[in-house]
C-alpha atoms as a PDB file:
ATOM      1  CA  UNK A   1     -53.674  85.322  62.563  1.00  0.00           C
ATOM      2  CA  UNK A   2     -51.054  88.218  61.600  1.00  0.00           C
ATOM      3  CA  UNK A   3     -51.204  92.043  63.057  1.00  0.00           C
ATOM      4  CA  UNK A   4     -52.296  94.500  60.996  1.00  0.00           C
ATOM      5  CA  UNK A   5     -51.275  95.288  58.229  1.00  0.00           C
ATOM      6  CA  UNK A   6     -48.862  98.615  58.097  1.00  0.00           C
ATOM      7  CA  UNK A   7     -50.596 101.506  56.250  1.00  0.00           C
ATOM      8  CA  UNK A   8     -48.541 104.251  53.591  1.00  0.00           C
ATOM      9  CA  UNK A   9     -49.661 107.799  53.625  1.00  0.00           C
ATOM     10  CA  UNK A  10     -53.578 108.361  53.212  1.00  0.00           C
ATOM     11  CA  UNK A  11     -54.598 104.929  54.442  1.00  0.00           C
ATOM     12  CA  UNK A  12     -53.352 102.724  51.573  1.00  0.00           C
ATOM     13  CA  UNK A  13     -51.891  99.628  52.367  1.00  0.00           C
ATOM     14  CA  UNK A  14     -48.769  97.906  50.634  1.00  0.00           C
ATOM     15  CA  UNK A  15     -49.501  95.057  48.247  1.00  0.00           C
ATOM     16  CA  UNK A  16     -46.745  93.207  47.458  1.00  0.00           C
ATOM     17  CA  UNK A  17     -46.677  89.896  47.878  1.00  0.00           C
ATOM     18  CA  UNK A  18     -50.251  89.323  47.021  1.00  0.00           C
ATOM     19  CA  UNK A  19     -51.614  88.124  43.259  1.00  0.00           C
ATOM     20  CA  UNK A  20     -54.437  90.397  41.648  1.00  0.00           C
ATOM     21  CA  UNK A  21     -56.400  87.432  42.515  1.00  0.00           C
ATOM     22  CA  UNK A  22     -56.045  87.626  46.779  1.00  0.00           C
ATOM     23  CA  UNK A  23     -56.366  91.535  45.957  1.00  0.00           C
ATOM     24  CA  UNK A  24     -59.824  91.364  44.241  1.00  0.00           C
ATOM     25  CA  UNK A  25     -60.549  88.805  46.204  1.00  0.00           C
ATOM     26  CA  UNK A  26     -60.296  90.947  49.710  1.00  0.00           C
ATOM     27  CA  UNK A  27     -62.141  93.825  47.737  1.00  0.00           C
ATOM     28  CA  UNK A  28     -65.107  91.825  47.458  1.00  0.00           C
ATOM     29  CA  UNK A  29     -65.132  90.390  50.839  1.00  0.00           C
ATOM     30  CA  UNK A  30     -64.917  93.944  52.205  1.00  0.00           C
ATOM     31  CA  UNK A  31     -67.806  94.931  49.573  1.00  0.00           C
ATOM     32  CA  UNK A  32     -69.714  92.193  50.642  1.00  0.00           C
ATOM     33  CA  UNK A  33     -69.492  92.932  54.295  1.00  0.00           C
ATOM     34  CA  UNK A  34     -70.638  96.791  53.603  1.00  0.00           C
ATOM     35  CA  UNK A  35     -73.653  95.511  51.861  1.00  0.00           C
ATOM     36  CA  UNK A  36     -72.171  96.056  48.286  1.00  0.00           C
ATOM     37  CA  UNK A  37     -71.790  93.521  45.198  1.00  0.00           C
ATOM     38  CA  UNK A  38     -68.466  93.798  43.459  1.00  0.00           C
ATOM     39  CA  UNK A  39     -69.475  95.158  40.257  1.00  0.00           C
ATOM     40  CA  UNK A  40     -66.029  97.250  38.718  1.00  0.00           C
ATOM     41  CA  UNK A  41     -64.547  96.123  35.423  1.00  0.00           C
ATOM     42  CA  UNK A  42     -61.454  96.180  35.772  1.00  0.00           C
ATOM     43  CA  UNK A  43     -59.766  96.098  32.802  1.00  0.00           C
ATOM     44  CA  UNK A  44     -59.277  98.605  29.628  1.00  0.00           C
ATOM     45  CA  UNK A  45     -60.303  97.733  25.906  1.00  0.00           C
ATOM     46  CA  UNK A  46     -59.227  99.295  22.313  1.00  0.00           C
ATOM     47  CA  UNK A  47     -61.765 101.314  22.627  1.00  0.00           C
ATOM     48  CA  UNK A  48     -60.947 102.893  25.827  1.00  0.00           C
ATOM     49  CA  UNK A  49     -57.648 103.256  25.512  1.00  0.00           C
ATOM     50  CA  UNK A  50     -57.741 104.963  22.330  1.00  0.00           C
ATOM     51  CA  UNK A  51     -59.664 107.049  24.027  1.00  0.00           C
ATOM     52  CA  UNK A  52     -58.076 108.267  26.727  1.00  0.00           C
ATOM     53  CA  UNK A  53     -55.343 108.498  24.271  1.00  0.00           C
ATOM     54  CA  UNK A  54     -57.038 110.558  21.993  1.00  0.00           C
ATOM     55  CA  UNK A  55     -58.233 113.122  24.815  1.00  0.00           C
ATOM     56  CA  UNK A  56     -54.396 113.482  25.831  1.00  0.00           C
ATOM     57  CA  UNK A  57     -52.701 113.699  22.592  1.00  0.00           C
ATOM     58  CA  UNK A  58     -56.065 116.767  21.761  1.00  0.00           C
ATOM     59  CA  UNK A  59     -55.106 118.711  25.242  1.00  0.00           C
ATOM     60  CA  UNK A  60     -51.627 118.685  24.716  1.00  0.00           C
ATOM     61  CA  UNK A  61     -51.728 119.843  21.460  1.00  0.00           C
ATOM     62  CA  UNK A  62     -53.949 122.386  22.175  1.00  0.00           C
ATOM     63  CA  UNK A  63     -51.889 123.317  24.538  1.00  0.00           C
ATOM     64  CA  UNK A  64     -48.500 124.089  22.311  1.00  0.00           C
ATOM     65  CA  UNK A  65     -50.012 125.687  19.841  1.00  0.00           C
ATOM     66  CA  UNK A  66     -51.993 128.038  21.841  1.00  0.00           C
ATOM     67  CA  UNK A  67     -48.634 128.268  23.951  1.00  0.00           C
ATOM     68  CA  UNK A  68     -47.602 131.080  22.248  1.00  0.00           C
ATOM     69  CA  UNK A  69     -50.537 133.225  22.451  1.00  0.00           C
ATOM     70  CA  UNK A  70     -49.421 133.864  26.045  1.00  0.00           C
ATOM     71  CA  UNK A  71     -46.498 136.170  25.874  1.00  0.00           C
ATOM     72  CA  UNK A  72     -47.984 138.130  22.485  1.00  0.00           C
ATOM     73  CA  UNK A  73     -51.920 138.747  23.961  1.00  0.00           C
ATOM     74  CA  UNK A  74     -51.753 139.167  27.706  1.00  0.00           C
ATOM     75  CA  UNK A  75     -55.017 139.287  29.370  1.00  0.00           C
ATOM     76  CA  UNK A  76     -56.117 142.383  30.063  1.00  0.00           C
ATOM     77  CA  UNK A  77     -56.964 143.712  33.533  1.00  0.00           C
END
């Protein structure tokens, strides 16, 4: 049996070395052993991506073209 395993910042542990498979495979042993079924999907559509896309590409241009707003109309105090 190995020590345990070294830990980054904020409790994460390193995974290299280890195939998605062994990863979501420890997940749902730990799930299973806090009383939990392993029920995340874990992977992204079309439909999804698109999207988040979409939301990004909207705030971002939102955010230029209001940009300039900013200097002209100050808020007032």
């Amino acid at each position: 049996m190995s020590g345990p395993r070294p830990r980054l910042p904020g409790g994460l542990i390193p995974v290299s070395g280890r195939t998605r498979q062994e990863i979501i495979a420890e997940d749902v042993r730990d799930l299973a052993r806090l009383g939990y079924a392993q029920q995340l999907f874990r992977e992204m559509g079309g439909f999804s991506n698109f999207a988040i896309s979409f939301s990004i590409i909207s705030v971002l241009t939102g955010a230029v073209l209001l940009f300039g707003y900013g200097p002209v109309c100050p808020p007032r105090i």
